[in-house]
C-alpha atoms as a PDB file:
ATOM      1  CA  UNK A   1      -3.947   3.162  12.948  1.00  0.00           C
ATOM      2  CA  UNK A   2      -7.225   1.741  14.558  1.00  0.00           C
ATOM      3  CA  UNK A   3      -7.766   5.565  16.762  1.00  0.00           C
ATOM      4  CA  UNK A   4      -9.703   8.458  15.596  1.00  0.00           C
ATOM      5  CA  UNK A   5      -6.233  10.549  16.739  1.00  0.00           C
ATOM      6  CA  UNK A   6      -4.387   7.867  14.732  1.00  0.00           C
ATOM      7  CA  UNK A   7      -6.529   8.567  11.643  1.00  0.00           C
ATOM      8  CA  UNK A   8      -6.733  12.425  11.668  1.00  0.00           C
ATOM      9  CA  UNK A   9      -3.268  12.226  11.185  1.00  0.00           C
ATOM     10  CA  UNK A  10      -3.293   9.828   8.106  1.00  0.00           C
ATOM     11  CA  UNK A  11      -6.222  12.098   6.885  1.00  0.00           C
ATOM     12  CA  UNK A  12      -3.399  14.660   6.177  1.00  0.00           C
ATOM     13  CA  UNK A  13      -2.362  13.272   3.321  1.00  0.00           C
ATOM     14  CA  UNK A  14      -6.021  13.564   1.977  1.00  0.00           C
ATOM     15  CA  UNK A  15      -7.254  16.648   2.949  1.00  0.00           C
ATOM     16  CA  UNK A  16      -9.994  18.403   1.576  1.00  0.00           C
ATOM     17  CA  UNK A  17      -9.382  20.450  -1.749  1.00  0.00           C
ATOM     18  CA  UNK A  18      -6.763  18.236  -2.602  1.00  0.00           C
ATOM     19  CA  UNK A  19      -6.606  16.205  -5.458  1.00  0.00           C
ATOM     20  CA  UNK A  20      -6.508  13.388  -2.966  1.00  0.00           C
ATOM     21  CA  UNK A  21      -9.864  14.714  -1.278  1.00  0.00           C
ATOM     22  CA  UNK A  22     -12.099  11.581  -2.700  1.00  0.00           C
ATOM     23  CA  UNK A  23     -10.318   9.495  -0.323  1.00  0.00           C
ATOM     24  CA  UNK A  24     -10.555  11.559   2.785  1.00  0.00           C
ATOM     25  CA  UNK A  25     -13.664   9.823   3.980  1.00  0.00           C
ATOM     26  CA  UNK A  26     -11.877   6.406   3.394  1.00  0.00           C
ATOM     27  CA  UNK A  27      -9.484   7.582   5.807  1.00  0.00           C
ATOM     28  CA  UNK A  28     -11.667   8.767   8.226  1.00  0.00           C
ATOM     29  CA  UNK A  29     -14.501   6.222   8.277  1.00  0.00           C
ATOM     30  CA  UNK A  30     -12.090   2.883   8.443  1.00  0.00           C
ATOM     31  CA  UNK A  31     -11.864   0.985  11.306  1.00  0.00           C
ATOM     32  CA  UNK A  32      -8.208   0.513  10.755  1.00  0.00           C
ATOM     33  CA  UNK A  33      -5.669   2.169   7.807  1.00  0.00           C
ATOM     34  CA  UNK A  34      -2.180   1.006   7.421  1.00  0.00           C
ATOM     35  CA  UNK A  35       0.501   2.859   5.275  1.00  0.00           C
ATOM     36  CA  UNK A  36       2.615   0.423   3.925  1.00  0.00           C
ATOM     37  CA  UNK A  37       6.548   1.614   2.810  1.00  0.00           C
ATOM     38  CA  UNK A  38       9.469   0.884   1.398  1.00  0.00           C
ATOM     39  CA  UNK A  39      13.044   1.492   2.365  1.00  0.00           C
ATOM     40  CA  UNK A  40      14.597   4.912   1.301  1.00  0.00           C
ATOM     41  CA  UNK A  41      17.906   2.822   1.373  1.00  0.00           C
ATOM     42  CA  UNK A  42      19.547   0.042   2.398  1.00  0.00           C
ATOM     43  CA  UNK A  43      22.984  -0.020   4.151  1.00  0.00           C
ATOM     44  CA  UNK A  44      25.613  -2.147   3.086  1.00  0.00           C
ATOM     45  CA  UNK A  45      24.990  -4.628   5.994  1.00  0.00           C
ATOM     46  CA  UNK A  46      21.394  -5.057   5.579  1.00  0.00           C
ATOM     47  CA  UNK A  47      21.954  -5.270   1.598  1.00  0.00           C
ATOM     48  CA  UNK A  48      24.758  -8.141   2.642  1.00  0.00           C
ATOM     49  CA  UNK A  49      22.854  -9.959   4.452  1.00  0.00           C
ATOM     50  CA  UNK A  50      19.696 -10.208   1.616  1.00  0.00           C
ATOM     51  CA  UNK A  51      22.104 -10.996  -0.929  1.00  0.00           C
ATOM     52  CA  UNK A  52      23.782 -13.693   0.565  1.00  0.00           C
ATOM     53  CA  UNK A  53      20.193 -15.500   1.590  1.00  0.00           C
ATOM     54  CA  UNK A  54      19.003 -15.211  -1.813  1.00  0.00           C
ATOM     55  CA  UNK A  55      21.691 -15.858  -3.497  1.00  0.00           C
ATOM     56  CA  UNK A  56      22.216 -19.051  -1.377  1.00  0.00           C
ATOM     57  CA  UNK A  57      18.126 -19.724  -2.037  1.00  0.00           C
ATOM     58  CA  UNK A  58      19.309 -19.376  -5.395  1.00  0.00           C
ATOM     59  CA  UNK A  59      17.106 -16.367  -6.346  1.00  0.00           C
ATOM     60  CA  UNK A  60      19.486 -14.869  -8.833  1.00  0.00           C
ATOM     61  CA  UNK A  61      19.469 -16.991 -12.606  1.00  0.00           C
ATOM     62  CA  UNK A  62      21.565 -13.616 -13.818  1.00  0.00           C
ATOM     63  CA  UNK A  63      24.117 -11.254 -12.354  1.00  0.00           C
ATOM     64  CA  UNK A  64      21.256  -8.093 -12.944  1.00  0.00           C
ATOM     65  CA  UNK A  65      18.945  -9.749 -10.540  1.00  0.00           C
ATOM     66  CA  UNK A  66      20.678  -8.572  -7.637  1.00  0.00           C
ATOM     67  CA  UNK A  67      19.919  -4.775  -9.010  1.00  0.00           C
ATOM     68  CA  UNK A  68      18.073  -2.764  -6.201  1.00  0.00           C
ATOM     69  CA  UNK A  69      15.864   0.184  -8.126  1.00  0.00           C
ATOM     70  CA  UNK A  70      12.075  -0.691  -7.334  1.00  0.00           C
ATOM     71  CA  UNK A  71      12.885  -3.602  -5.886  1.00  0.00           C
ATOM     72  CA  UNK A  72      11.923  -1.954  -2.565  1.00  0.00           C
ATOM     73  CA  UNK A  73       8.690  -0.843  -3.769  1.00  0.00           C
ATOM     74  CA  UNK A  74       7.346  -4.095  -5.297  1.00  0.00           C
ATOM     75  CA  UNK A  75       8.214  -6.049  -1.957  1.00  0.00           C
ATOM     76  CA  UNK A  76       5.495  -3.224  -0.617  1.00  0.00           C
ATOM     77  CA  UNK A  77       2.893  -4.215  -3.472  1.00  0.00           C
ATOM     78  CA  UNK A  78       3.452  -7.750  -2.557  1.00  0.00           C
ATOM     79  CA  UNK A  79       2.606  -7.126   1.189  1.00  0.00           C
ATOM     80  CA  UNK A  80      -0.384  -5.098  -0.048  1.00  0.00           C
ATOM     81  CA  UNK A  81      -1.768  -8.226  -1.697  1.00  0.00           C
ATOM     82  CA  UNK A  82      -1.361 -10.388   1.290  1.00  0.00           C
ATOM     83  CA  UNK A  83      -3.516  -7.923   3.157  1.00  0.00           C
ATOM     84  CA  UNK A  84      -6.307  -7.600   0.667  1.00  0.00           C
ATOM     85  CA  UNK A  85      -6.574 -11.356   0.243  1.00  0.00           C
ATOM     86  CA  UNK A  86      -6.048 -11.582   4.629  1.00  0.00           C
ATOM     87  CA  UNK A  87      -8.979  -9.238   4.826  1.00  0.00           C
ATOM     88  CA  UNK A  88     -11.373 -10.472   1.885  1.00  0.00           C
ATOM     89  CA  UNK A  89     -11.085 -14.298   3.935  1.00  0.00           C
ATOM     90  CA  UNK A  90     -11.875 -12.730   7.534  1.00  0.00           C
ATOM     91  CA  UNK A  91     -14.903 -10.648   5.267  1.00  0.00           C
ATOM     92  CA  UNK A  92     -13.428  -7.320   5.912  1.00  0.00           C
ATOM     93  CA  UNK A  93     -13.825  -5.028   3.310  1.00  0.00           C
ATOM     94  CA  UNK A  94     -10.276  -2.971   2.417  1.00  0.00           C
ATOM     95  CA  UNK A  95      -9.764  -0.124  -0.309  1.00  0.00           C
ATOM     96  CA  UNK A  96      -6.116  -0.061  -1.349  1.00  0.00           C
ATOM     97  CA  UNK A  97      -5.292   3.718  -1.830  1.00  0.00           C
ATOM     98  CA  UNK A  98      -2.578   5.543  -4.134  1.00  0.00           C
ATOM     99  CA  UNK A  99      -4.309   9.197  -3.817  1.00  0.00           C
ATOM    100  CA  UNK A 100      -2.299  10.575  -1.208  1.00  0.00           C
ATOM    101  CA  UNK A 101       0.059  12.704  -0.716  1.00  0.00           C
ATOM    102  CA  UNK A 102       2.837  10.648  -0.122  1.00  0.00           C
ATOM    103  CA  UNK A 103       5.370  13.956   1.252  1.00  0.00           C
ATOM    104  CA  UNK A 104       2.715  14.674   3.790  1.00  0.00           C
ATOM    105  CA  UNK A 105       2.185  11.451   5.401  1.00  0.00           C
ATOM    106  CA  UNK A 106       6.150  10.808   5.573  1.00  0.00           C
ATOM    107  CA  UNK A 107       6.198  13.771   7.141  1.00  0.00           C
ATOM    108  CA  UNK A 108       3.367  13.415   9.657  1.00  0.00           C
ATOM    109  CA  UNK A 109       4.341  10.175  10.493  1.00  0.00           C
ATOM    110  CA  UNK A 110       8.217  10.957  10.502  1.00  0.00           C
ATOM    111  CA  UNK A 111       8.916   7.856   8.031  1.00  0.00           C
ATOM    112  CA  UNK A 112      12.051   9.698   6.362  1.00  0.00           C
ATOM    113  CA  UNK A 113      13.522   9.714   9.937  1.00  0.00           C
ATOM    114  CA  UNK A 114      13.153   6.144   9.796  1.00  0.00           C
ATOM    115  CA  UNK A 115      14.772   5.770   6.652  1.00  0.00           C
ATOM    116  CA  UNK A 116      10.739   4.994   5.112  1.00  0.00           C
ATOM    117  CA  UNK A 117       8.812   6.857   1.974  1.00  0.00           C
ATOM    118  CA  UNK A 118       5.201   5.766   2.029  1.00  0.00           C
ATOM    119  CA  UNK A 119       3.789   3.717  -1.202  1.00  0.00           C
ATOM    120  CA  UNK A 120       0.035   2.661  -0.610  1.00  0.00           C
ATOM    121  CA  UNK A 121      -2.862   2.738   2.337  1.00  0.00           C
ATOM    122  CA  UNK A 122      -5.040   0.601   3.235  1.00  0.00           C
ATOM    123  CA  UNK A 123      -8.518   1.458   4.432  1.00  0.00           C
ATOM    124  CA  UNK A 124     -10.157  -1.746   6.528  1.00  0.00           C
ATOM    125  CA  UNK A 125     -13.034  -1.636   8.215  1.00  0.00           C
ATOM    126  CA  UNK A 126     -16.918  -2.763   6.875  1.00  0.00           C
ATOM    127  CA  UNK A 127     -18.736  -0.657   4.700  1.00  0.00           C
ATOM    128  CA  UNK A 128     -21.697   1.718   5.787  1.00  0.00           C
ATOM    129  CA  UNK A 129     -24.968   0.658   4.565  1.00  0.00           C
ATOM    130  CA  UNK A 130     -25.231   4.099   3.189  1.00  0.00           C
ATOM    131  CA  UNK A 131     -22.161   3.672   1.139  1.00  0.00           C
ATOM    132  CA  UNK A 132     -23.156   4.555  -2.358  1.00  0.00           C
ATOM    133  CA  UNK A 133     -20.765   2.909  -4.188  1.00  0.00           C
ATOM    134  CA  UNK A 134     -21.084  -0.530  -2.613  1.00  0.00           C
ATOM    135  CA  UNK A 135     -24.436  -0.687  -4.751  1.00  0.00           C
ATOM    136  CA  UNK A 136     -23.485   0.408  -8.288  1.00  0.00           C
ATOM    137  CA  UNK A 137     -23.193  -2.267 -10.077  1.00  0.00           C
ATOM    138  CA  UNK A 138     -19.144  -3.221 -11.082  1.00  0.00           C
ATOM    139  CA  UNK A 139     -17.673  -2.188 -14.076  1.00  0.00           C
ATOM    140  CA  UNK A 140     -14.635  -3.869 -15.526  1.00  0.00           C
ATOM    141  CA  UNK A 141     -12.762  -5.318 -19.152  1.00  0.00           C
ATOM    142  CA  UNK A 142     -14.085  -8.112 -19.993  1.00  0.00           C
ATOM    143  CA  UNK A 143     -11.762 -11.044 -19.753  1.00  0.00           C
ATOM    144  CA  UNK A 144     -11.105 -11.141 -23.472  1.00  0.00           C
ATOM    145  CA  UNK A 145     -10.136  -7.511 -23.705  1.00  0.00           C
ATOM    146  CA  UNK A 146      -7.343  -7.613 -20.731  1.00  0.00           C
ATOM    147  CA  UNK A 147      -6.035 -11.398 -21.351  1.00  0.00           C
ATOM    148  CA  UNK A 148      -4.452 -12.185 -24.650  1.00  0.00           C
ATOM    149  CA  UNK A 149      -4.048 -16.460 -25.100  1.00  0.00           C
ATOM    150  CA  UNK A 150      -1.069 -16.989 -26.209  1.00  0.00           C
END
């Protein structure tokens, strides 16, 4: 959604008081937020269909690689990176967000209608040059703590 209208209603699944209220102005402030989803279920056809091309790309090495559960919401995390990489090479900043209330955007945005549960936002936009965070300096692991050499 690139509209303020567009956004309000995203901003329901961050409202304030919420455990989710940190992300509210996120929501608000972006220039664009996308929800991205995964399929509540897949019909027989549609499940076919996927089989049969990736079995014939020969995706499966094992029987139990055709199994379905999360398969759904990894695709999503996969799509999630291409848009964080899309948007770091045009220089738009993005801030993947989890803390929402996943029941109340499906809802607002009638996704189990469409057979969709929401997994992740996206906030996109460029940061304020009041934004407080953008000048903290980063903290993360170092590299030795989070990669083991094997």
């Amino acid at each position: 959604m690139n509209t303020d209208a567009g956004k309000a209603r995203f901003a329901k699944a961050t409202p304030e008081g919420s455990p989710y209220a940190a992300n509210l102005p996120k929501v608000k402030n972006a220039s664009h937020v996308v929800a991205l989803c995964a399929r509540t279920s897949v019909d027989d056809a549609h499940l076919s269909t996927l089989l049969a091309q990736e079995e014939k790309d020969g995706r499966f090495p094992t029987p139990e690689g055709k199994e379905m559960q999360a398969w759904t919401q990894k695709q999503v995390y996969l799509a999630l990176g291409t848009i964080l990489l899309g948007a770091a090479t045009l220089g738009i900043d993005a801030t993947p967000i989890e803390g929402f209330d996943p029941q109340a955007l499906d809802q607002e945005l009638a996704l189990n209608e469409k057979g969709l549960k929401s997994v992740v936002m996206v906030a996109l936009g460029y940061r304020s040059a009041e934004d407080f965070n953008a000048k903290l300096p980063k903290s993360r692991l170092g590299a030795e703590t989070v990669i083991t050499a094997l």
